[in-house]
PDB file of N, CA and C in Angstrom:
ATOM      1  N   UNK A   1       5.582 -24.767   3.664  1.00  0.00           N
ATOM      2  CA  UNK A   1       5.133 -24.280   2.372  1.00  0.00           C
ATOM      3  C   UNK A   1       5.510 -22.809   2.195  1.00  0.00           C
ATOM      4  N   UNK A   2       5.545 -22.044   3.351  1.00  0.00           N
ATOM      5  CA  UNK A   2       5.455 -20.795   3.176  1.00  0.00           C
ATOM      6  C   UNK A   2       7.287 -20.484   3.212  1.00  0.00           C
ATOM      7  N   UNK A   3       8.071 -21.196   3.854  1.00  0.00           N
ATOM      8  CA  UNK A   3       9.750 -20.786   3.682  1.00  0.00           C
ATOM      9  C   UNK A   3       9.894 -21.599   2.171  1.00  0.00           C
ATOM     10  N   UNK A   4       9.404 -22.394   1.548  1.00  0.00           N
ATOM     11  CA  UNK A   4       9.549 -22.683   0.382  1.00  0.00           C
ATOM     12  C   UNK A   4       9.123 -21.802  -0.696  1.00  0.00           C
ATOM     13  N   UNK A   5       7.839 -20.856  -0.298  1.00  0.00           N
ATOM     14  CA  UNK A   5       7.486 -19.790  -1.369  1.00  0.00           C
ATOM     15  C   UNK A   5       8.920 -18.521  -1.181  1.00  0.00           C
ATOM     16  N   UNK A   6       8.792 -18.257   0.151  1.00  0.00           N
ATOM     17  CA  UNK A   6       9.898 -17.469   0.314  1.00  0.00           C
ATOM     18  C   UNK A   6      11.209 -17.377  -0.184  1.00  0.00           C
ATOM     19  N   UNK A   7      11.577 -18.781  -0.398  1.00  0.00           N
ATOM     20  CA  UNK A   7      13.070 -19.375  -0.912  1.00  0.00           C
ATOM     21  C   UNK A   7      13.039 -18.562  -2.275  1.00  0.00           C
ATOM     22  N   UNK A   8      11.835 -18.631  -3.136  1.00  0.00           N
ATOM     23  CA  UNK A   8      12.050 -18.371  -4.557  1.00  0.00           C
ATOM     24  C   UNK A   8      11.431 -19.802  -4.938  1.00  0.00           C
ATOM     25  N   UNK A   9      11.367 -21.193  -4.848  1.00  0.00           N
ATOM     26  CA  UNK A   9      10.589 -21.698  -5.291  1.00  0.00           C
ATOM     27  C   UNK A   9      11.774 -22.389  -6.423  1.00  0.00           C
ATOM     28  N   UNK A  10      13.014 -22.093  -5.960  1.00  0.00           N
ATOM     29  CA  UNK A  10      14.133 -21.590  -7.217  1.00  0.00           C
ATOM     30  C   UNK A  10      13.778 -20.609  -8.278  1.00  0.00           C
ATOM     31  N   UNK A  11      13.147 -19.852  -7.848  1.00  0.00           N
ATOM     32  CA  UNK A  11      13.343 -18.048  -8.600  1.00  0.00           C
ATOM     33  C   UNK A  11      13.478 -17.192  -7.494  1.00  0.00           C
ATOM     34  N   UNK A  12      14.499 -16.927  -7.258  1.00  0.00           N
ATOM     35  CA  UNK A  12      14.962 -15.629  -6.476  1.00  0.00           C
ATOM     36  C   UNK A  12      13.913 -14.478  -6.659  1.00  0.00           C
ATOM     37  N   UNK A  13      13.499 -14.171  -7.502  1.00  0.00           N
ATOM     38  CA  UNK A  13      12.911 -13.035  -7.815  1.00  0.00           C
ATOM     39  C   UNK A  13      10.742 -12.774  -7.884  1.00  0.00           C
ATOM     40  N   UNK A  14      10.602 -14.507  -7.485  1.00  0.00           N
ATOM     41  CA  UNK A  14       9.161 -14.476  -7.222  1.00  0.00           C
ATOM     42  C   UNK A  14       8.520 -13.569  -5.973  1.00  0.00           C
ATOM     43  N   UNK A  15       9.542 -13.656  -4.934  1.00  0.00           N
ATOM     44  CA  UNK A  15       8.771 -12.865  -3.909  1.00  0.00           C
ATOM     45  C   UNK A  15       8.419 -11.716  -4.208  1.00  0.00           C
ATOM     46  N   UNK A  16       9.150 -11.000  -4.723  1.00  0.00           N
ATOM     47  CA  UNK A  16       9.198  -9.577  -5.045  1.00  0.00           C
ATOM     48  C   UNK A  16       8.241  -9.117  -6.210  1.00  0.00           C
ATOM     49  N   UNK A  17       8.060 -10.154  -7.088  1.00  0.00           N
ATOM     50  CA  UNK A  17       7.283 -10.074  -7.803  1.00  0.00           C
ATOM     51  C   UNK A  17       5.741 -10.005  -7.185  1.00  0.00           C
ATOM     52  N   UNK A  18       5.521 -10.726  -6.034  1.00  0.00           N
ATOM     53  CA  UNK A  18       4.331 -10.790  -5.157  1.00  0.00           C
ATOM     54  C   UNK A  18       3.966  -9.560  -4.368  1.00  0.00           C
ATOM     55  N   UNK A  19       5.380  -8.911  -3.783  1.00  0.00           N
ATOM     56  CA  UNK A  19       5.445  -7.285  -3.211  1.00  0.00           C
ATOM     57  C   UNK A  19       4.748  -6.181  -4.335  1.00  0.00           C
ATOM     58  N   UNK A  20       5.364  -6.152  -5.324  1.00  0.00           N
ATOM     59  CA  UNK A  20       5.670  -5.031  -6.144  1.00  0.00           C
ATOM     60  C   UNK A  20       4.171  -5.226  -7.091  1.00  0.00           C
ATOM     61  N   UNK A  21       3.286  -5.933  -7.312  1.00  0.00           N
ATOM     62  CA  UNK A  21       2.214  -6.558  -8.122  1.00  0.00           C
ATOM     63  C   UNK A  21       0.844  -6.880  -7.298  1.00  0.00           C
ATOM     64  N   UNK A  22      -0.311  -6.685  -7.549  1.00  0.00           N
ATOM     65  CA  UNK A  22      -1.317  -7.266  -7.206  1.00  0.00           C
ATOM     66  C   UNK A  22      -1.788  -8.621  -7.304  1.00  0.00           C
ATOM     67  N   UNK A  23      -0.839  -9.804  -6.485  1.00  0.00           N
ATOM     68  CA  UNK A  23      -1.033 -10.714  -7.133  1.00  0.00           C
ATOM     69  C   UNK A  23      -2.154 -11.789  -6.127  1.00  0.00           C
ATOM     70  N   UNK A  24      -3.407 -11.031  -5.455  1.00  0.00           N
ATOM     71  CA  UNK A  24      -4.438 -11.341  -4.620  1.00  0.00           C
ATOM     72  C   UNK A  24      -5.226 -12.482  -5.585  1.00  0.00           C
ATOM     73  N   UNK A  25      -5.085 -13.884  -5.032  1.00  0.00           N
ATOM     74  CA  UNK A  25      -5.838 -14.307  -6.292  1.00  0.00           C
ATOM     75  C   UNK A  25      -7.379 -14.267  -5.939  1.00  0.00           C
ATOM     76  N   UNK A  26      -8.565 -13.878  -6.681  1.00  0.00           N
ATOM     77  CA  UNK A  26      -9.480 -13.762  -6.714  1.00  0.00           C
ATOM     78  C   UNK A  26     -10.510 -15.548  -6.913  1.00  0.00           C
ATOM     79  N   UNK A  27      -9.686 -15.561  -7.411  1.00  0.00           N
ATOM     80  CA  UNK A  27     -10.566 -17.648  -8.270  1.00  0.00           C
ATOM     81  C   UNK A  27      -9.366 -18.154  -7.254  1.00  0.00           C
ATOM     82  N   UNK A  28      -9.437 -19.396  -7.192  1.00  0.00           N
ATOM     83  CA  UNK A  28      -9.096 -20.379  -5.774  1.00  0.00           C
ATOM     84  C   UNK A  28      -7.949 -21.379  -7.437  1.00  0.00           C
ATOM     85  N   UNK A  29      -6.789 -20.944  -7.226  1.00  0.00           N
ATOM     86  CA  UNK A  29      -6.058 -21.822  -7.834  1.00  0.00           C
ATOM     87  C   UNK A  29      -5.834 -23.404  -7.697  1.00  0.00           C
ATOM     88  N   UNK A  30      -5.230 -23.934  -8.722  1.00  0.00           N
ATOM     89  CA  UNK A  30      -5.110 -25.387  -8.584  1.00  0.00           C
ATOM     90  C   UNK A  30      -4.224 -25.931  -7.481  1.00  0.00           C
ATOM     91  N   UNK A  31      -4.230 -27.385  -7.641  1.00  0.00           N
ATOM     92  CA  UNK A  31      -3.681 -27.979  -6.929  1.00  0.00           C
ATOM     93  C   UNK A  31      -2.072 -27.843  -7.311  1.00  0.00           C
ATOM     94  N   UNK A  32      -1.727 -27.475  -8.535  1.00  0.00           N
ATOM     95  CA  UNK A  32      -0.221 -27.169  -9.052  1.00  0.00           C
ATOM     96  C   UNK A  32       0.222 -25.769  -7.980  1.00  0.00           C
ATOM     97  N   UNK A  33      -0.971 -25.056  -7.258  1.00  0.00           N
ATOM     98  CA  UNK A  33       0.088 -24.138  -6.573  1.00  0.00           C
ATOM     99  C   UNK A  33      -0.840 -23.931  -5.112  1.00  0.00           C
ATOM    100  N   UNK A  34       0.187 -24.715  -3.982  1.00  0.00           N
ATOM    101  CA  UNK A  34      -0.056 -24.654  -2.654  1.00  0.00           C
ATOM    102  C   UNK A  34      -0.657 -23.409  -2.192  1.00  0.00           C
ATOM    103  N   UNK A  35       0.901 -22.326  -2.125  1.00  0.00           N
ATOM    104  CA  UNK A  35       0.784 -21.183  -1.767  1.00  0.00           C
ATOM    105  C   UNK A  35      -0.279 -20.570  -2.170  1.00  0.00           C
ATOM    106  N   UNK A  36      -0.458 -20.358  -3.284  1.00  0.00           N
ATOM    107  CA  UNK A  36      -1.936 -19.678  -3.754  1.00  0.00           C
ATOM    108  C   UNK A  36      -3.271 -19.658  -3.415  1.00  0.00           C
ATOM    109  N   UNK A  37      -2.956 -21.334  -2.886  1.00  0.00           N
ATOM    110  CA  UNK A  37      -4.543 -21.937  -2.123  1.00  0.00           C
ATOM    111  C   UNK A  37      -4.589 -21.189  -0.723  1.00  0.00           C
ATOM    112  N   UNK A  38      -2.886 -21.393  -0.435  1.00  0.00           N
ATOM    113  CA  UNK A  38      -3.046 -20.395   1.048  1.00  0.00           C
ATOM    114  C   UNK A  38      -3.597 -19.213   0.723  1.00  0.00           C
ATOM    115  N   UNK A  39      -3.225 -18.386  -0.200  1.00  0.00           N
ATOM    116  CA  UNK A  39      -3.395 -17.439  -0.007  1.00  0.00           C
ATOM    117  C   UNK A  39      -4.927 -16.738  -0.235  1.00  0.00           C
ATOM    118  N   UNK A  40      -5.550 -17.668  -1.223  1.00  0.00           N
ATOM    119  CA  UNK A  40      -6.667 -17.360  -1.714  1.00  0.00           C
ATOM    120  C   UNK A  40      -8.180 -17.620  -0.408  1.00  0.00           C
ATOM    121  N   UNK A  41      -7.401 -18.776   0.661  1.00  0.00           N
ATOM    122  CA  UNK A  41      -7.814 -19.480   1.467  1.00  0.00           C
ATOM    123  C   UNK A  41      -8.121 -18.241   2.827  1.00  0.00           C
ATOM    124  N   UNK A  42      -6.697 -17.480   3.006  1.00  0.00           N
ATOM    125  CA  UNK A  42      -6.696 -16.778   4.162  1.00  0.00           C
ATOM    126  C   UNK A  42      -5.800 -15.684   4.058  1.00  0.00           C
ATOM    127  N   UNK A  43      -5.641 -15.535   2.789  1.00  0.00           N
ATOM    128  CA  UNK A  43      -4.833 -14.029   2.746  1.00  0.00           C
ATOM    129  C   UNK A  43      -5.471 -12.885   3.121  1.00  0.00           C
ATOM    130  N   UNK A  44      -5.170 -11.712   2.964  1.00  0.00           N
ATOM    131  CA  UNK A  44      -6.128 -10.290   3.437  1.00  0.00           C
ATOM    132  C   UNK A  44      -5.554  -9.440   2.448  1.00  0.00           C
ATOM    133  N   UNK A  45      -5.947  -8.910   1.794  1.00  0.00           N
ATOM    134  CA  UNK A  45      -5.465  -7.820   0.958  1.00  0.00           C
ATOM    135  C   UNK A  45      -6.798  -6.677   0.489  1.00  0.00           C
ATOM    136  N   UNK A  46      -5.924  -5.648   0.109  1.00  0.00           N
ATOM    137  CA  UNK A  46      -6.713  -4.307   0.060  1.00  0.00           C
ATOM    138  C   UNK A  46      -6.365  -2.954  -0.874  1.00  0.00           C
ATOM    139  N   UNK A  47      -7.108  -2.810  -1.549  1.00  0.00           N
ATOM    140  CA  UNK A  47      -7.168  -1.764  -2.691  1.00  0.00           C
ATOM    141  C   UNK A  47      -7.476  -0.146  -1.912  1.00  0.00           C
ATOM    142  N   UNK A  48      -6.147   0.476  -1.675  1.00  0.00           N
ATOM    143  CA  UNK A  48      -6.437   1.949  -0.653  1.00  0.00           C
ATOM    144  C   UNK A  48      -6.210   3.366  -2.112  1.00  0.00           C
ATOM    145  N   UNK A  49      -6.899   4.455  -2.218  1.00  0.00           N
ATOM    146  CA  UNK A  49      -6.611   5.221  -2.389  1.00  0.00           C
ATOM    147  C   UNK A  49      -6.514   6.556  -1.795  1.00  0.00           C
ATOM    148  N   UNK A  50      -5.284   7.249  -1.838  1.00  0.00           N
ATOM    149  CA  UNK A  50      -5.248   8.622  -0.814  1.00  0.00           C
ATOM    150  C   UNK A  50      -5.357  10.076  -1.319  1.00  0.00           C
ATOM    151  N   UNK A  51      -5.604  10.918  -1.315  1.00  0.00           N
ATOM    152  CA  UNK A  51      -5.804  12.171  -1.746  1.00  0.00           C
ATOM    153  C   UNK A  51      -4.408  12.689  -0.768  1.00  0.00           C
ATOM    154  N   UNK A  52      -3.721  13.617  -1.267  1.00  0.00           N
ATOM    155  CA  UNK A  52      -2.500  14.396  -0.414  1.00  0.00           C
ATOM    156  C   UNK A  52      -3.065  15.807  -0.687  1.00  0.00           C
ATOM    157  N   UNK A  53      -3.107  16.673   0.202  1.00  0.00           N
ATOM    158  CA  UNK A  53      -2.950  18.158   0.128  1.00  0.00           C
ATOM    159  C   UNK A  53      -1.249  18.541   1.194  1.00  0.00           C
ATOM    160  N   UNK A  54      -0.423  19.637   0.146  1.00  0.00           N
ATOM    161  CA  UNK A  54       0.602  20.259   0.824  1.00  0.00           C
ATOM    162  C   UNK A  54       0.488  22.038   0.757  1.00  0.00           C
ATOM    163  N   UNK A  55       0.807  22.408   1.879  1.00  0.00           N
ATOM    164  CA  UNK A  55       0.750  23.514   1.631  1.00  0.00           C
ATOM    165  C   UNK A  55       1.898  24.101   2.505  1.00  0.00           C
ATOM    166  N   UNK A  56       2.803  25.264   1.623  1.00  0.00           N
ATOM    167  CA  UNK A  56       4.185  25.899   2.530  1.00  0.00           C
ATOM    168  C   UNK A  56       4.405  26.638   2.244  1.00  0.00           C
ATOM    169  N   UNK A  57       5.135  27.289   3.077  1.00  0.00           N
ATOM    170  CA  UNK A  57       5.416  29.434   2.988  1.00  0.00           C
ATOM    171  C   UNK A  57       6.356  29.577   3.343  1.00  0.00           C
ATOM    172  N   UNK A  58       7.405  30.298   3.273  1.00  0.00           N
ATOM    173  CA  UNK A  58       8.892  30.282   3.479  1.00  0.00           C
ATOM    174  C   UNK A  58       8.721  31.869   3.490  1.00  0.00           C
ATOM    175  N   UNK A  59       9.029  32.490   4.950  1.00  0.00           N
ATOM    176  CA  UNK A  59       9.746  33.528   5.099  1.00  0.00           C
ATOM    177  C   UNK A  59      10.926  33.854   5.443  1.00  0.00           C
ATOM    178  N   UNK A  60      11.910  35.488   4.979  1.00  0.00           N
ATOM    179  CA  UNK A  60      12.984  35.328   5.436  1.00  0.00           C
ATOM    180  C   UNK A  60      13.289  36.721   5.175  1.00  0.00           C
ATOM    181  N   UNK A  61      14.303  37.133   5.596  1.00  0.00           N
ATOM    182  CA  UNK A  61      14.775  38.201   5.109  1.00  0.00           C
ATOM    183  C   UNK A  61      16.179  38.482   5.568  1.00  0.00           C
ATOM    184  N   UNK A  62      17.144  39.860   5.218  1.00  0.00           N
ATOM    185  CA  UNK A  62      18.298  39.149   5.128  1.00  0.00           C
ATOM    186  C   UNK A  62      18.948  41.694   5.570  1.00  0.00           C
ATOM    187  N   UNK A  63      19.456  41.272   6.342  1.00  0.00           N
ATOM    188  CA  UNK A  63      19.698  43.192   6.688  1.00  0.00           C
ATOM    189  C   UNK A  63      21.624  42.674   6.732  1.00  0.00           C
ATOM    190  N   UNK A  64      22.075  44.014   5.787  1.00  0.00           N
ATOM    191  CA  UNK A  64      23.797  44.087   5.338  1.00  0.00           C
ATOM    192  C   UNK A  64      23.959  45.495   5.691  1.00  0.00           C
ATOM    193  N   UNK A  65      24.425  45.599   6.811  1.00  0.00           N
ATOM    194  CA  UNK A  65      25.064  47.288   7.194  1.00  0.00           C
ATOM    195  C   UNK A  65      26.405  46.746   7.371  1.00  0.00           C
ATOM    196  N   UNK A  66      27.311  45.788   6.920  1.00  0.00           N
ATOM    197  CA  UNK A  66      29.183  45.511   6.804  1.00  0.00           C
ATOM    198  C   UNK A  66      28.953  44.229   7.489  1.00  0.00           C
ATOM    199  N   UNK A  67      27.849  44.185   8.235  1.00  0.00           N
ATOM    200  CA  UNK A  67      27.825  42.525   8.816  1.00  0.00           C
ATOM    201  C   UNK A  67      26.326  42.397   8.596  1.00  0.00           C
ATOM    202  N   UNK A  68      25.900  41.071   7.864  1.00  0.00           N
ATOM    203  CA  UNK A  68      25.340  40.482   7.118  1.00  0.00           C
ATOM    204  C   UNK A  68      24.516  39.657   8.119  1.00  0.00           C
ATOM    205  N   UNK A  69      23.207  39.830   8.766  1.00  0.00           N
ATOM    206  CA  UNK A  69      22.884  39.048   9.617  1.00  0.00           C
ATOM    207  C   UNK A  69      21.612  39.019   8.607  1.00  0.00           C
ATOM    208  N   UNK A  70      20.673  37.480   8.998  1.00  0.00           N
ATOM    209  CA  UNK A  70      19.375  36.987   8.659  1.00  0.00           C
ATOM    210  C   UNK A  70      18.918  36.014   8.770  1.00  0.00           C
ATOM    211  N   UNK A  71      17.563  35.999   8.364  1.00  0.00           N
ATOM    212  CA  UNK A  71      16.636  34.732   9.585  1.00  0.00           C
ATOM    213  C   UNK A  71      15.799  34.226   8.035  1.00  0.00           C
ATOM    214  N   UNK A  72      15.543  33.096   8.501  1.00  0.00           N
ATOM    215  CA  UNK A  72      14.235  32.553   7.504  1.00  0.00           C
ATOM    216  C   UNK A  72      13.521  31.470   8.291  1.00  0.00           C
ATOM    217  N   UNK A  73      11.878  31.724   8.227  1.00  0.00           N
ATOM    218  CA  UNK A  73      10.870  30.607   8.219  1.00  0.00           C
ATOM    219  C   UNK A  73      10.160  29.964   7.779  1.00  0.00           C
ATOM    220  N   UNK A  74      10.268  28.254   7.534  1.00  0.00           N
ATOM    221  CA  UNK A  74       9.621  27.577   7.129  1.00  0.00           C
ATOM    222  C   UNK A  74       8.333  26.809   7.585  1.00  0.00           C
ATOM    223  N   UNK A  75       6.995  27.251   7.250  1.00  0.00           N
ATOM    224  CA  UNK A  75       5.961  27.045   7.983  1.00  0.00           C
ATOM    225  C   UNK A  75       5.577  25.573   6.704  1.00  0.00           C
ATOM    226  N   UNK A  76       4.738  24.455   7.178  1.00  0.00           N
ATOM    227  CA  UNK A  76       4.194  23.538   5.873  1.00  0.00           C
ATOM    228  C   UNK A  76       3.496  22.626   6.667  1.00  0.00           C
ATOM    229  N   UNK A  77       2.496  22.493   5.856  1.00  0.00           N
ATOM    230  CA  UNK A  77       0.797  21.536   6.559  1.00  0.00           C
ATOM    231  C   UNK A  77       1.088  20.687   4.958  1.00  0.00           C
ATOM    232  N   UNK A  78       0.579  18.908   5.749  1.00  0.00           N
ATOM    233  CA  UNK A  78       0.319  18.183   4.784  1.00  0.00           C
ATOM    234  C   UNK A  78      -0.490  17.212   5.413  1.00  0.00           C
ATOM    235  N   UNK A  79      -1.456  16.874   4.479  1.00  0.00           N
ATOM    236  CA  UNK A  79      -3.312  15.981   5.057  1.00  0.00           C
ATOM    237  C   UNK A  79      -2.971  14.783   4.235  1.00  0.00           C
ATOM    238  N   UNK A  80      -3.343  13.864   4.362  1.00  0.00           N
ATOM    239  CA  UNK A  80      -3.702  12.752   3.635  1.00  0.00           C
ATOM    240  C   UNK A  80      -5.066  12.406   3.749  1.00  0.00           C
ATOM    241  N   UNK A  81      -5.901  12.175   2.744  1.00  0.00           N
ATOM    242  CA  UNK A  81      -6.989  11.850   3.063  1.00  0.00           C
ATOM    243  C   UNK A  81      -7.642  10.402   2.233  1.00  0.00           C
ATOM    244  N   UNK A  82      -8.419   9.684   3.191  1.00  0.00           N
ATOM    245  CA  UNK A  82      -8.679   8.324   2.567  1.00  0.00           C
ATOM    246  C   UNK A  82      -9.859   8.730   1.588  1.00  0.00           C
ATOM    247  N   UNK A  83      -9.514   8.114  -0.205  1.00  0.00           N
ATOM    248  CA  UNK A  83     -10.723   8.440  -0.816  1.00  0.00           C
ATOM    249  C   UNK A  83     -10.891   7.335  -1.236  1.00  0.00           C
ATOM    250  N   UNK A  84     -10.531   6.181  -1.297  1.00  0.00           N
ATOM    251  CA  UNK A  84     -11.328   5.249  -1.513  1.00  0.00           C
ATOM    252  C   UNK A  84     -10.544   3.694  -1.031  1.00  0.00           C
ATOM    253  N   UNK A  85     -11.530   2.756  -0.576  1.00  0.00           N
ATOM    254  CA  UNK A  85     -10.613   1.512   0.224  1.00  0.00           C
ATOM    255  C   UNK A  85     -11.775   0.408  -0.027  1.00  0.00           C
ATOM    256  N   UNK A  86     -11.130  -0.547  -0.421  1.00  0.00           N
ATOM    257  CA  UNK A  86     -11.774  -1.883  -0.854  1.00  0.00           C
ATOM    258  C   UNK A  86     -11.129  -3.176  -0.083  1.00  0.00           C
ATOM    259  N   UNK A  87     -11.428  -3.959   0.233  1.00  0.00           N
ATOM    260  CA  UNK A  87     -10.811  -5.167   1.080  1.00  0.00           C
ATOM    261  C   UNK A  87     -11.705  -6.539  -0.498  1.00  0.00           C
ATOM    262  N   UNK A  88     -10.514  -7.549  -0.078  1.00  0.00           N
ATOM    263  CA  UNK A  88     -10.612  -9.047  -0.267  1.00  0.00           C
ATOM    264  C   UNK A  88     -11.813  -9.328   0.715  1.00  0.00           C
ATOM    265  N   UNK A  89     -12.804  -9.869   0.125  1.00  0.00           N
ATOM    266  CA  UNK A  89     -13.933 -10.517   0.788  1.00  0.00           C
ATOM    267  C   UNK A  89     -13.819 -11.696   1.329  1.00  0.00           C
ATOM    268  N   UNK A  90     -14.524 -12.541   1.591  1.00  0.00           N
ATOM    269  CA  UNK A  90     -14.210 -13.812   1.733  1.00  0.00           C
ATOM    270  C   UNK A  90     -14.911 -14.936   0.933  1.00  0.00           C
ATOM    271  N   UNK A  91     -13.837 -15.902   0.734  1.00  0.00           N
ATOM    272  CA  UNK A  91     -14.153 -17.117  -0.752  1.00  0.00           C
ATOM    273  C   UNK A  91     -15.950 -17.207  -0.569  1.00  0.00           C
ATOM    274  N   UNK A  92     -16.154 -17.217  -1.534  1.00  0.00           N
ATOM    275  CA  UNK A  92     -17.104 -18.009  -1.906  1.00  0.00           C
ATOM    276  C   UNK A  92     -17.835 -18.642  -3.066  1.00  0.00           C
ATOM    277  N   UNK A  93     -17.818 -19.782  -3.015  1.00  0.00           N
ATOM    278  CA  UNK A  93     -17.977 -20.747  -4.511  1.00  0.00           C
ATOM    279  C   UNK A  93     -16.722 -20.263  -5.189  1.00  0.00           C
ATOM    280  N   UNK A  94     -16.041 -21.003  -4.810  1.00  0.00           N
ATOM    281  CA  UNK A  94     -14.584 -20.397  -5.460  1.00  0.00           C
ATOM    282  C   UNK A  94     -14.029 -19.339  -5.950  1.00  0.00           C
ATOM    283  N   UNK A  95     -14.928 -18.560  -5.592  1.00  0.00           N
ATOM    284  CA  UNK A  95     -14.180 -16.535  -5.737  1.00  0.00           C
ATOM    285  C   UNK A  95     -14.549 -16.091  -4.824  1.00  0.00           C
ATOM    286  N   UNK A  96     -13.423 -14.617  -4.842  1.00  0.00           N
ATOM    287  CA  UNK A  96     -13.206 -13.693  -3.929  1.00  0.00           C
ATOM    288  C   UNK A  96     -13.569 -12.303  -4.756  1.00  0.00           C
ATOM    289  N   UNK A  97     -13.940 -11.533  -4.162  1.00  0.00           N
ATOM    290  CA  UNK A  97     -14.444 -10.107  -5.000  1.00  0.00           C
ATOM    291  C   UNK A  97     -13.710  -9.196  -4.072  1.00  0.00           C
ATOM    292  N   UNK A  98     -13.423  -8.054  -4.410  1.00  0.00           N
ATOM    293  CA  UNK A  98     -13.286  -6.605  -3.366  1.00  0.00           C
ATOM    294  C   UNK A  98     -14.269  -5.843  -3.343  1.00  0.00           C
ATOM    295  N   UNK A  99     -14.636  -5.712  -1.898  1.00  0.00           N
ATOM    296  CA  UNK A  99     -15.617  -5.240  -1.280  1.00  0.00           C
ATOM    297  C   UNK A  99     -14.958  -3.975  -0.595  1.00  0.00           C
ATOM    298  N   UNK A 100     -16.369  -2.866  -0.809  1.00  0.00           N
ATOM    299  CA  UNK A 100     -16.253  -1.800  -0.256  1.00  0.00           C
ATOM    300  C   UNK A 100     -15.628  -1.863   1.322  1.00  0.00           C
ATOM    301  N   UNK A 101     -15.629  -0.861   2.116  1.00  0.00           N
ATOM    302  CA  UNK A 101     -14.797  -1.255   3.348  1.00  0.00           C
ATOM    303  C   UNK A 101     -15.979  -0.847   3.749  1.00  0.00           C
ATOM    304  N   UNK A 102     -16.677   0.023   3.846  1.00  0.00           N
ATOM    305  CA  UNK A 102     -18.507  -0.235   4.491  1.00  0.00           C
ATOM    306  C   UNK A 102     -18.370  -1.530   4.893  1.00  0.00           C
ATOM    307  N   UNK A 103     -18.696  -2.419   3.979  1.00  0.00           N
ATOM    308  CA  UNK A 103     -18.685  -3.666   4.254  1.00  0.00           C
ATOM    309  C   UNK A 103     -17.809  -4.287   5.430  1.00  0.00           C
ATOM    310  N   UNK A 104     -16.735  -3.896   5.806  1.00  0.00           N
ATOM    311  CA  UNK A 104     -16.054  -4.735   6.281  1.00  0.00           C
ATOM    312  C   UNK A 104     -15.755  -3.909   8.155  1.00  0.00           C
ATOM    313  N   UNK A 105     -16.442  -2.304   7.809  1.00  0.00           N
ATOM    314  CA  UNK A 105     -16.548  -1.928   9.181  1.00  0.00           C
ATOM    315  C   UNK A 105     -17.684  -2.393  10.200  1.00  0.00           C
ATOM    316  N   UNK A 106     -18.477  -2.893   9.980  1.00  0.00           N
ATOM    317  CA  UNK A 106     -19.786  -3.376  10.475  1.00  0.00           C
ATOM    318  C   UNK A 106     -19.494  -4.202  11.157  1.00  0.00           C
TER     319      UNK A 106
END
């Protein structure tokens, strides 16, 4: 089932559509689509958001008495920080919700 979703299904372009999209199903699809049941059944998926801080300083300087010598330094700090993360819960009565990750560190 799953090298048949992969194939395209004959659409070349479904997988990618599955990459590039949130396509976690939440309600437990029909019997018209296997994959979906898989996925709705035992997939894992997760809603992450990150905060970035960058910070950089560039020194340098540059001395010409007929020969031209000089130096420069590049110093730079960058954080990522987790601000918010939700996970796929697990089915029940035919839906799935996203749950805090509290939830899911316990």
């Amino acid at each position: 089932m799953a090298q048949k979703w992969l194939d395209g299904n004959g659409d070349g372009s479904a997988v990618f559509s599955y990459l590039l999209n949130n396509h976690a199903p939440t309600t437990r699809p029909g019997a018209g689509d296997p994959f979906g049941q898989l996925l709705f059944d035992r997939g894992r998926s997760s809603r992450t958001g990150y905060g970035a801080m960058a910070d950089a300083h560039e020194y340098g300087f540059e001395l010409n008495l007929g020969l031209s010598l000089g130096a420069s330094v590049e110093l730079s700090n960058k954080a990522q920080t987790l601000e918010s993360a939700r996970f796929l819960g697990a089915p029940r009565n035919g839906k799935r919700e996203y749950v805090p990750y509290s939830y899911c560190a316990r």
